[in-house]
C-alpha atoms as a PDB file:
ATOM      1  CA  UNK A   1     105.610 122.268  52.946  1.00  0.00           C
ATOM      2  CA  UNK A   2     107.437 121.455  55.947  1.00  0.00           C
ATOM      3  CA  UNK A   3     104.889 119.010  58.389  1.00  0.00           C
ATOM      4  CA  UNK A   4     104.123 120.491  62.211  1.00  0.00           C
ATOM      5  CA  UNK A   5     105.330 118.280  64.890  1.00  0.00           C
ATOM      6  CA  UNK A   6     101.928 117.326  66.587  1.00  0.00           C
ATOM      7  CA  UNK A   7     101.984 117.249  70.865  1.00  0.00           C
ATOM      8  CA  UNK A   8     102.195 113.135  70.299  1.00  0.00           C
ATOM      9  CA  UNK A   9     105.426 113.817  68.467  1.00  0.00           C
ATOM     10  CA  UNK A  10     108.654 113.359  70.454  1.00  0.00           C
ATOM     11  CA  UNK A  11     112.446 113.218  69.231  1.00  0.00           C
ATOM     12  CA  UNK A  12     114.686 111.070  71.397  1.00  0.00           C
ATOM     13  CA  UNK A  13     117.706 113.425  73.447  1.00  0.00           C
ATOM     14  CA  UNK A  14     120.804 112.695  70.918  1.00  0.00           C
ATOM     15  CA  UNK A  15     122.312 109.707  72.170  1.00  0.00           C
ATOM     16  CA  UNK A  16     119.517 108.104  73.975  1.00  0.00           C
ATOM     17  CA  UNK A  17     116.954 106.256  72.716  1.00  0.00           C
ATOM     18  CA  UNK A  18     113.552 106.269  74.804  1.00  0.00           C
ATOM     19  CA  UNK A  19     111.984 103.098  76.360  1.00  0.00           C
ATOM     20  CA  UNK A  20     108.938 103.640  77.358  1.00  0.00           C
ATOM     21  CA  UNK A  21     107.652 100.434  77.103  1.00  0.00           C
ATOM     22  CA  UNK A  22     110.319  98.416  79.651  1.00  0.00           C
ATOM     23  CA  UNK A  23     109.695 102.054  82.143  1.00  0.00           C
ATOM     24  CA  UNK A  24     106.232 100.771  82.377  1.00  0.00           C
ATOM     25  CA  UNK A  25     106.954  97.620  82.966  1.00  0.00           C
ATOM     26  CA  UNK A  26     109.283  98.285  85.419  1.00  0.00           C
ATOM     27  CA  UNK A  27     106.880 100.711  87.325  1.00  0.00           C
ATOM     28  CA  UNK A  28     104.327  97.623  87.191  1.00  0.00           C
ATOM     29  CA  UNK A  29     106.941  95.238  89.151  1.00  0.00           C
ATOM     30  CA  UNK A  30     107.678  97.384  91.374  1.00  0.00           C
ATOM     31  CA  UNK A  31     104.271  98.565  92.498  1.00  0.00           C
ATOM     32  CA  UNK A  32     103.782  94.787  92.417  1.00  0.00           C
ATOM     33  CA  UNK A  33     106.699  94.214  95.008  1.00  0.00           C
ATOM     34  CA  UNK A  34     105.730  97.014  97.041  1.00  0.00           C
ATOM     35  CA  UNK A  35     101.824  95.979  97.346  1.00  0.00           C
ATOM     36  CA  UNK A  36     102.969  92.777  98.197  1.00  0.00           C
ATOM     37  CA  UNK A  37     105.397  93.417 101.286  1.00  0.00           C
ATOM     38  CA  UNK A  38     103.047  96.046 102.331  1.00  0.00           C
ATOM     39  CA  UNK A  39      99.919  93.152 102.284  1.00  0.00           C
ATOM     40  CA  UNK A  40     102.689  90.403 104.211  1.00  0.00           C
ATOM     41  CA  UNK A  41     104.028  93.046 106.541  1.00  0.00           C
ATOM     42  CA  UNK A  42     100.411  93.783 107.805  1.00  0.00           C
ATOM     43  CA  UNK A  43      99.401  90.423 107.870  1.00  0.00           C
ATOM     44  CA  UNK A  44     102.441  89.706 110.215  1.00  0.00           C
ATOM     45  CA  UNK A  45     101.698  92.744 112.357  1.00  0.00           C
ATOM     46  CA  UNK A  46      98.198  91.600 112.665  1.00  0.00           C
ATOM     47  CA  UNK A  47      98.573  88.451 113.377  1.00  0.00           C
ATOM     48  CA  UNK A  48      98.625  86.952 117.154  1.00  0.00           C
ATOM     49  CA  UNK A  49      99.155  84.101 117.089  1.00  0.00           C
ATOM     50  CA  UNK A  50      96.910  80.809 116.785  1.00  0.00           C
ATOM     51  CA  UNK A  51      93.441  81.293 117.980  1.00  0.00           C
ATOM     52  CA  UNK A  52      92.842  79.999 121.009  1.00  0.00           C
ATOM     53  CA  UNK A  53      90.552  76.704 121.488  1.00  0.00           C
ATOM     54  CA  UNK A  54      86.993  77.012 121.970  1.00  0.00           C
ATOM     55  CA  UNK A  55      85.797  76.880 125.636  1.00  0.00           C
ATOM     56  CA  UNK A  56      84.063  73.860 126.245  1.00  0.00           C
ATOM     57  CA  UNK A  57      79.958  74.650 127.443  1.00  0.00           C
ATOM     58  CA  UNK A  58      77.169  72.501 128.002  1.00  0.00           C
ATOM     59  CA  UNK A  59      76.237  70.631 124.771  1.00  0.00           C
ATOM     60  CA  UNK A  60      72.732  71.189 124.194  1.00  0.00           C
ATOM     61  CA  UNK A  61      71.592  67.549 124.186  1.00  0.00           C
ATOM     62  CA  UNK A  62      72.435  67.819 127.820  1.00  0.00           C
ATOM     63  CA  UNK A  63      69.917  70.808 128.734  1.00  0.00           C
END
């Protein structure tokens, strides 16, 4: 009896062998690298500058 290929069952293209494993680690840099800039870039955009020094006021021993 000849076996059914089940849906979990692929064959490789002739003269190409799959790697699905280095793919997914690929994929996982980059959306590492791209979640990264994106988080620097807005934390450049956002920032500006130093914050400025407190204004002095009355201490409250002094009231």
């Amino acid at each position: 009896m000849a076996e059914s290929l089940s849906g979990f069952q692929r064959l490789p293209p002739p003269g190409r062998r799959p790697r699905p494993v280095a793919q997914g680690v690929a994929a996982m840099i980059a959306a590492v690298l791209i979640l990264a800039c994106g988080l620097l870039a807005g934390r450049w955009l956002l920032d500006g500058g130093p914050a400025p020094d407190p204004s002095p006021g009355p201490s409250r021993s002094a009231v």
